[in-house]
Protein backbone atom coordinates (compact mmCIF):
# COMPACT_ATOMS: atom_id res chain seq x y z
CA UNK A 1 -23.33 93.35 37.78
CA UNK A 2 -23.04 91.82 34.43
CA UNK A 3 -25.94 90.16 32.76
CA UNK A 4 -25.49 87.11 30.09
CA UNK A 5 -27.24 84.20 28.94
CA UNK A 6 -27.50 81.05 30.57
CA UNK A 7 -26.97 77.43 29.67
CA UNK A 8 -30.12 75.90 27.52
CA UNK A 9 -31.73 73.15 28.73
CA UNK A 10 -31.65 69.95 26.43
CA UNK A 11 -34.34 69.47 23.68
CA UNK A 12 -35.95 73.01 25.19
CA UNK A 13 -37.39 75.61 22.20
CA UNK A 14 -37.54 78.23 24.97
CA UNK A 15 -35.27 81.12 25.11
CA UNK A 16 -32.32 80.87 27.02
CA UNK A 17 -32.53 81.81 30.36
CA UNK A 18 -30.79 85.10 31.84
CA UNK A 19 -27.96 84.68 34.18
CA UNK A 20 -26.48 87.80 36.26
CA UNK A 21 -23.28 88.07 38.34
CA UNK A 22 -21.96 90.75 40.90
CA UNK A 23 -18.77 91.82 40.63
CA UNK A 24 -16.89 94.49 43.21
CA UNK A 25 -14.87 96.05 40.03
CA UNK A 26 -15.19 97.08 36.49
CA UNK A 27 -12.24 95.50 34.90
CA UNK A 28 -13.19 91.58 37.24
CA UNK A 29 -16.35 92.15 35.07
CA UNK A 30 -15.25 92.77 32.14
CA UNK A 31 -12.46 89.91 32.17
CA UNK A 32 -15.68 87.58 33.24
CA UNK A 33 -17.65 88.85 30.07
CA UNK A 34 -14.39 88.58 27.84
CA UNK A 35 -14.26 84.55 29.20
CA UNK A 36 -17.69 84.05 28.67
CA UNK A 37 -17.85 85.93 25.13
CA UNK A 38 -14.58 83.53 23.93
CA UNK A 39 -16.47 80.65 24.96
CA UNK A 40 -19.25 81.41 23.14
CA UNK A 41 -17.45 81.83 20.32
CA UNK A 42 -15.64 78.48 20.40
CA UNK A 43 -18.83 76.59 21.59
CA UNK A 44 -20.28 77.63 18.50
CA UNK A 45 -20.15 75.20 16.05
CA UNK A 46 -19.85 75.87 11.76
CA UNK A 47 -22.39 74.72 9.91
CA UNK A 48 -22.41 75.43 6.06
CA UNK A 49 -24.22 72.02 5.01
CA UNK A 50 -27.12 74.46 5.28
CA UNK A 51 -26.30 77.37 3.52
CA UNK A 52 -24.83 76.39 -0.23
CA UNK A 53 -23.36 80.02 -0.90
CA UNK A 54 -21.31 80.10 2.28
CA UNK A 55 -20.45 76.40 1.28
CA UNK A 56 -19.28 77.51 -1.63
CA UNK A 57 -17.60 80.85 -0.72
CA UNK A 58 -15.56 78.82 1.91
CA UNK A 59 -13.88 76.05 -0.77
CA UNK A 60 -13.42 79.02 -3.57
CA UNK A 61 -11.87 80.67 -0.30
CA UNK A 62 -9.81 77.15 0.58
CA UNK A 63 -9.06 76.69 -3.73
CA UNK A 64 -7.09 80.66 -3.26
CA UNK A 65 -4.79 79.29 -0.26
CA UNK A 66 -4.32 76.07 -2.09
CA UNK A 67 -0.68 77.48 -3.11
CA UNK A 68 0.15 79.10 -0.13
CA UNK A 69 2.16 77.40 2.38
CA UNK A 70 1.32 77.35 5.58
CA UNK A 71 -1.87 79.31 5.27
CA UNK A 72 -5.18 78.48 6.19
CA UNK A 73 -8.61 80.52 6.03
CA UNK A 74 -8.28 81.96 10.06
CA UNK A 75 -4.92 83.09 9.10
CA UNK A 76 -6.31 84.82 5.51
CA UNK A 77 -9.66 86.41 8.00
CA UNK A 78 -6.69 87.69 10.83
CA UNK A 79 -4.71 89.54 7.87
CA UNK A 80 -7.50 90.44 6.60
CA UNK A 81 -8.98 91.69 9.87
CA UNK A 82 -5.24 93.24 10.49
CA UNK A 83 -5.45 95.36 6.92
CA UNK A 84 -8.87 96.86 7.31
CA UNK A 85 -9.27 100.33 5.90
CA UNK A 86 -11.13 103.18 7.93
CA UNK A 87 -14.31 103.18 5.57
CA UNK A 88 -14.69 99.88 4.08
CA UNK A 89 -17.52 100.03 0.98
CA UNK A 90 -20.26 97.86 -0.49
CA UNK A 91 -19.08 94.87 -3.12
CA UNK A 92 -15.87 94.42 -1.26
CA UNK A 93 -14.16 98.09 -2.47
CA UNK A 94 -12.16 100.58 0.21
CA UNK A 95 -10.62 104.05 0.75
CA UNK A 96 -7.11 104.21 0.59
CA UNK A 97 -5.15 107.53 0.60
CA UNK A 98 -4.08 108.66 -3.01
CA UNK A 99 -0.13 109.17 -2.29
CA UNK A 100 1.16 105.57 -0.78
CA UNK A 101 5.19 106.41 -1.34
CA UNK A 102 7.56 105.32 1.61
CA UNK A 103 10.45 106.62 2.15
CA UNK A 104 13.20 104.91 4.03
CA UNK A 105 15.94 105.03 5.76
CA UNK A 106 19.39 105.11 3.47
CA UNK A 107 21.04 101.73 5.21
CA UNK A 108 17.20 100.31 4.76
CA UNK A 109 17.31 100.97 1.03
CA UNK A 110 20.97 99.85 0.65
CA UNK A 111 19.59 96.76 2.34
CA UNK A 112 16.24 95.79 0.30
CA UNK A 113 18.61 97.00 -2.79
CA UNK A 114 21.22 94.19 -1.83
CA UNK A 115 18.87 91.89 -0.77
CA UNK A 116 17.29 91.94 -4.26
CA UNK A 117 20.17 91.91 -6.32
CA UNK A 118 20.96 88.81 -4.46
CA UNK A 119 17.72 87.22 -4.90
CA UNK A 120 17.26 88.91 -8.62
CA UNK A 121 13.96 90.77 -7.96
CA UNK A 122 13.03 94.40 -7.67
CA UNK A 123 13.31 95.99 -4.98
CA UNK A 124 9.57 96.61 -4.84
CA UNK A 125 8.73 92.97 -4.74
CA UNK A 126 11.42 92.55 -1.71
CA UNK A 127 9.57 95.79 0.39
CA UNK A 128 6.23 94.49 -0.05
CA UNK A 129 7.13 90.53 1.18
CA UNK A 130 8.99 91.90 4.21
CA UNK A 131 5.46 94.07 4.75
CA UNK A 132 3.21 91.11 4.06
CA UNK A 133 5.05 88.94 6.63
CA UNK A 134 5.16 91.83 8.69
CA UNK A 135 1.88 92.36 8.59
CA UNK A 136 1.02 88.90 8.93
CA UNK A 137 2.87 88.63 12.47
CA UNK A 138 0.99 91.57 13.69
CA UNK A 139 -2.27 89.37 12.80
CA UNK A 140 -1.42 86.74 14.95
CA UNK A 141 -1.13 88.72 17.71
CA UNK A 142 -4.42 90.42 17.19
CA UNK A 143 -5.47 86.97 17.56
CA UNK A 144 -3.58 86.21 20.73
CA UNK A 145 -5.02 89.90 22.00
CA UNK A 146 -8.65 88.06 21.55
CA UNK A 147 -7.50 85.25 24.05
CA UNK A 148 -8.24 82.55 21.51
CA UNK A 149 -4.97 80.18 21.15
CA UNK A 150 -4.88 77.46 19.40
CA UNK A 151 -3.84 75.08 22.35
CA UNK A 152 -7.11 76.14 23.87
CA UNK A 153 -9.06 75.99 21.09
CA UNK A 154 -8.14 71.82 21.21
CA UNK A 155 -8.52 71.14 24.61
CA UNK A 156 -11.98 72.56 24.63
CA UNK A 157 -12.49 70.72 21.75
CA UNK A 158 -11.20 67.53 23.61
CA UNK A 159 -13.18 68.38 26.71
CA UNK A 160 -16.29 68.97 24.31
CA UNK A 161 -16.14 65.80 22.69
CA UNK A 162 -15.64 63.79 25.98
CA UNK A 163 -19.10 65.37 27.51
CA UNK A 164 -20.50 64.80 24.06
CA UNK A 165 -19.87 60.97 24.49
CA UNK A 166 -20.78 61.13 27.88
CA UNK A 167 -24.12 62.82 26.95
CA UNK A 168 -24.64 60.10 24.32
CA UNK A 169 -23.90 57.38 25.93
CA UNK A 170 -26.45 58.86 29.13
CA UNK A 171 -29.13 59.34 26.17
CA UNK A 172 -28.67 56.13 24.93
CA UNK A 173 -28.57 54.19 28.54
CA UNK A 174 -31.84 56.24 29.16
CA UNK A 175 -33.77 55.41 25.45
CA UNK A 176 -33.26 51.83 26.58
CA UNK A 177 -34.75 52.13 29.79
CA UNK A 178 -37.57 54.06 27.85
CA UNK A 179 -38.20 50.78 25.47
């Protein structure tokens, strides 16, 4: 049995009410509470009007990615989310091991060595773009392992504004009948 919370009524300050479903396995349950959890989530809406520090953490955020192609703040919190470090500290700071040398493969060097002599960088700068877009990939599908694609993301979007106009167009039909 899995317990979560219910829809709220409209213009109610109460709580919202408890809801419970039974379930004959584990893992139905727990695909029921993922579904329920990612709507939640996306039903949410972001409000920073509110709050002027998040306000302004989110455009010095969107000012970083201005030169980036392609990139967007969900993409910067993914690889972000993908590059985590076991203890992450106060201020922003993290433990990373001392010694951080790779060693490769000879063909792999020979590669990234020809590579950069082509493009006329080191072959440092080469390694560490193939790792960043690496990495980058691998955040995407941490996304897609949270069940949250984009196509989904705009047709409950779509479907939310339709029972938004619905709802408004039912609350204005009934202030008019109040008058």
């Amino acid at each position: 049995m899995v317990s979560y919370p219910g829809e709220l009524p409209e213009g109610s300050r109460r709580a919202r009410p408890r809801r419970q479903k039974m379930f004959s396995s584990e893992e139905a349950a727990r695909v029921f509470m993922r579904g329920r959890q990612r709507e939640y989530i996306l039903s949410k809406r972001l409000s920073v009007g509110w709050d002027a520090e998040e306000h302004r953490d989110i455009l010095r955020a969107k000012a970083a990615l201005l030169g980036v192609p392609g990139a967007s703040l969900e993409s910067a919190a993914w690889l972000l989310r993908t590059c985590l470090s076991s203890k992450e500290l106060r201020g922003g700071a993290y433990v990373v091991a001392r010694d951080r040398k790779i060693e490769l493969e000879p063909r792999t060097f020979l590669g990234l060595a020809n590579v950069a002599r082509k493009i006329g960088c080191n072959i440092e700068d080469i390694a560490e773009a193939a790792m960043w877009e690496y990495l980058q990939r691998e955040s995407w599908k941490l996304r897609a392992v949270e069940e949250i694609s984009p196509e989904r993301e705009r047709e409950l979007a779509a479907e939310w504004e339709c029972e938004r106009k619905k709802l408004s167009a039912i609350n204005r039909a009934l202030k008019r009948i109040l008058r």
